[in-house]
N, C-alpha and C. Protein backbone atom coordinates (compact mmCIF):
# COMPACT_ATOMS: atom_id res chain seq x y z
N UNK A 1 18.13 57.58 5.26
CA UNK A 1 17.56 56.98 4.07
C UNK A 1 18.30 55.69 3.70
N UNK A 2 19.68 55.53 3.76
CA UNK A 2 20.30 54.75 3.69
C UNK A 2 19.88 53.50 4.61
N UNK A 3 19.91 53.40 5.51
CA UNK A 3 19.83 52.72 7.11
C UNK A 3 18.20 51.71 6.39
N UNK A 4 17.01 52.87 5.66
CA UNK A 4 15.90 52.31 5.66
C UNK A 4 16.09 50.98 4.54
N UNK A 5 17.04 51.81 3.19
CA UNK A 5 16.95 51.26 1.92
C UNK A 5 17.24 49.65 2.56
N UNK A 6 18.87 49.55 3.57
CA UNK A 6 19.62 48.70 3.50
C UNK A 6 18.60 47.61 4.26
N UNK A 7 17.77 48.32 5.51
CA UNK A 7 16.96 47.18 5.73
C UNK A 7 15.96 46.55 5.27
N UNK A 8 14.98 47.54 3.94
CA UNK A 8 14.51 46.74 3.32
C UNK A 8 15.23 45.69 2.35
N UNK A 9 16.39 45.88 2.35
CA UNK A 9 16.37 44.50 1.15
C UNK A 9 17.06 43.53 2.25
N UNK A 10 17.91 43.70 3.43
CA UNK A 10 17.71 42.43 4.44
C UNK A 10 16.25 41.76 4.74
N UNK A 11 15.34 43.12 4.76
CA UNK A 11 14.22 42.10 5.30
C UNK A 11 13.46 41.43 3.85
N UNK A 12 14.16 41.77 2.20
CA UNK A 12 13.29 41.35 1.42
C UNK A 12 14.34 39.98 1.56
N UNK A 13 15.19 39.83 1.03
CA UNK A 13 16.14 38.27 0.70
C UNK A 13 15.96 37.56 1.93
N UNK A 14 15.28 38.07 3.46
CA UNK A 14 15.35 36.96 4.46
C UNK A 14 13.62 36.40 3.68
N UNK A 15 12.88 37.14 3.33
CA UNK A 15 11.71 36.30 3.26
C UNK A 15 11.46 35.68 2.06
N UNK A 16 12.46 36.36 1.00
CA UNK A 16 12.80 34.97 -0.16
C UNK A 16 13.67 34.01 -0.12
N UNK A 17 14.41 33.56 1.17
CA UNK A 17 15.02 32.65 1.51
C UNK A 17 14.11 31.38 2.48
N UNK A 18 12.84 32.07 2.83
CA UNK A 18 12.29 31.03 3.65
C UNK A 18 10.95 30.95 3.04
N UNK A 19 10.73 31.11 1.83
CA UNK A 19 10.06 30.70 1.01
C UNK A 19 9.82 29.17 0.39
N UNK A 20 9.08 28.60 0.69
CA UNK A 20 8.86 27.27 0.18
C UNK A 20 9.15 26.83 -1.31
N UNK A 21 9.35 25.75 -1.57
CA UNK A 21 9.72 25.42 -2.81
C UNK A 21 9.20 23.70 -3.12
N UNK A 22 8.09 23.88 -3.99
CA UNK A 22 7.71 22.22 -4.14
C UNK A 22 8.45 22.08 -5.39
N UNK A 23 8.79 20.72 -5.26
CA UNK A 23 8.93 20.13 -6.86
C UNK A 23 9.33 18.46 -7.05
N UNK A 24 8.42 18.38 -8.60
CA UNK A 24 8.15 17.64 -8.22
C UNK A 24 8.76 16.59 -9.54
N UNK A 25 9.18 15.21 -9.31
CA UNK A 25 10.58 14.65 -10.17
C UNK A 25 10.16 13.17 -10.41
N UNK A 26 9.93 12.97 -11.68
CA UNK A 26 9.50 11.45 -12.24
C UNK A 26 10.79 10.55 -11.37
N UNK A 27 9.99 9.20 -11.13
CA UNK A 27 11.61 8.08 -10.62
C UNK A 27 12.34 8.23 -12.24
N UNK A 28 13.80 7.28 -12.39
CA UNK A 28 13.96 7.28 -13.64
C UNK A 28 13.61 6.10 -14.03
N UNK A 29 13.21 5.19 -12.53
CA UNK A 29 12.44 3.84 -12.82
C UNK A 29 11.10 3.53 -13.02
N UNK A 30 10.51 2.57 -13.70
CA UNK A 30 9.14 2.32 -13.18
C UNK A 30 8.96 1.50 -12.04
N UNK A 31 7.84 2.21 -10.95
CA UNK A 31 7.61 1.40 -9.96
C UNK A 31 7.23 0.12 -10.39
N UNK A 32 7.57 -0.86 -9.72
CA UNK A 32 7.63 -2.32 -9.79
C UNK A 32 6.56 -2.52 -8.08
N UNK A 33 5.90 -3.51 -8.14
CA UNK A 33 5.22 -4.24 -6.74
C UNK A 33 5.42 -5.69 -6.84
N UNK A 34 5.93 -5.70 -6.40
CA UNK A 34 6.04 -7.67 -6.15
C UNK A 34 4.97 -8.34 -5.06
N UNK A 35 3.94 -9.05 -5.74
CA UNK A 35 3.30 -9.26 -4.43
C UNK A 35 3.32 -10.97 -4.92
N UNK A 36 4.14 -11.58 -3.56
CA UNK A 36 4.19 -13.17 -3.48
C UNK A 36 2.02 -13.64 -2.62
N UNK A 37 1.72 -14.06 -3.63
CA UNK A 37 0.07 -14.66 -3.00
C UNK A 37 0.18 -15.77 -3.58
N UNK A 38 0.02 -16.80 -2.59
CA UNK A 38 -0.01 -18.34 -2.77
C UNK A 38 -1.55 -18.67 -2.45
N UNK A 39 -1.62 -19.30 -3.52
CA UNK A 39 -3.23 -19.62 -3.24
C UNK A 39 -3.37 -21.31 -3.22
N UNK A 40 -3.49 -21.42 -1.79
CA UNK A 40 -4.26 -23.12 -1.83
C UNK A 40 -5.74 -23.21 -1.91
N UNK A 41 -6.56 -24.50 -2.30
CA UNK A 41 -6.95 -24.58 -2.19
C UNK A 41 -7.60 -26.43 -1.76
N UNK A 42 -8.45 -26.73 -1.27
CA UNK A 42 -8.77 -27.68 -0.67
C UNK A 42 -9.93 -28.79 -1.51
N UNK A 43 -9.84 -29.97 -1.75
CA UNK A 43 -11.26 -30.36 -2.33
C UNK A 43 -11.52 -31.29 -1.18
N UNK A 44 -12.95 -31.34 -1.10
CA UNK A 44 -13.29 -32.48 -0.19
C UNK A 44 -14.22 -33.07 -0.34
N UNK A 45 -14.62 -33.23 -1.40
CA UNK A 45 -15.55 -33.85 -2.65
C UNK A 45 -15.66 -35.58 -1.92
N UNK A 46 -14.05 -35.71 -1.93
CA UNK A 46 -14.13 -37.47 -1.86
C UNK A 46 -14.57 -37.83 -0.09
N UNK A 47 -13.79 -37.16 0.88
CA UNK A 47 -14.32 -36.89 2.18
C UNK A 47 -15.53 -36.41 2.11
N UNK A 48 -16.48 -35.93 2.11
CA UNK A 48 -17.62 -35.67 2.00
C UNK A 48 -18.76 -36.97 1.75
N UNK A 49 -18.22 -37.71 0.47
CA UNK A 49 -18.91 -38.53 -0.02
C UNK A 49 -18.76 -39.75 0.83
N UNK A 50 -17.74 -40.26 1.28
CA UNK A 50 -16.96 -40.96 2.75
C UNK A 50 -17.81 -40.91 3.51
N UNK A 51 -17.96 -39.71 3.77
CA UNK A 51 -19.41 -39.34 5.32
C UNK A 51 -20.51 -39.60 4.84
N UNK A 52 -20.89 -39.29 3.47
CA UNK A 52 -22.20 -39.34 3.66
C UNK A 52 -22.77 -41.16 3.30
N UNK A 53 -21.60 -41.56 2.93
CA UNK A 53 -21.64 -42.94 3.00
C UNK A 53 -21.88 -43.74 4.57
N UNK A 54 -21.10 -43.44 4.88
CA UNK A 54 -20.91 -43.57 6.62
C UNK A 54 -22.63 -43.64 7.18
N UNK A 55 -22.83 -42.01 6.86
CA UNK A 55 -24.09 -41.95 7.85
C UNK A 55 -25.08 -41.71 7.02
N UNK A 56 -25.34 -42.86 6.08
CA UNK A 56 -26.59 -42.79 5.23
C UNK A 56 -27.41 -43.80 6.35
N UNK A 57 -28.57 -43.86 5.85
CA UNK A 57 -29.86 -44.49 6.69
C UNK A 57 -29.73 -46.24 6.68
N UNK A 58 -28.84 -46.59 5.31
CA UNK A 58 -28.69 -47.72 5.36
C UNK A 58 -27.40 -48.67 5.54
N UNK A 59 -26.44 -47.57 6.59
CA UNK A 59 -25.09 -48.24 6.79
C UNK A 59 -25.34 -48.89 7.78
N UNK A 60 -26.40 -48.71 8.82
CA UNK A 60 -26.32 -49.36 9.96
C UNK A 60 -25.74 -49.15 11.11
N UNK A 61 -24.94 -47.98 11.06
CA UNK A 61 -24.04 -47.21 12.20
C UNK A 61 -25.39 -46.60 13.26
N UNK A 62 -26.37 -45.80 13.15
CA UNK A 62 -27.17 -45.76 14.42
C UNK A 62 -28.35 -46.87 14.53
């Protein structure tokens, strides 16, 4: 009787030892994201107008 008692509680503390455990823990920081985005942008308003000067009907180029 002894022999049975002693192995049930080896076999109970081995399977509450390999028992999982979640948990779960605020940072004590707030996440921060740094995002570097460089934004160019292009005009070509005055080039455009250049060309269409160029190859209007009355520059004489064709």
């Amino acid at each position: 009787m002894l022999n049975k008692f002693s192995l049930l509680i080896v076999l109970f503390f081995t399977i509450a030892a390999c028992t999982p455990r979640v948990e779960l823990a605020v940072p004590d920081e707030p996440i921060t994201i740094n995002l570097n985005v460089k934004i160019d942008h292009e005009i070509r308003i005055k080039i455009d107008k250049e060309l269409d000067d160029v190859f209007a009907d009355d520059s004489g180029l064709f």
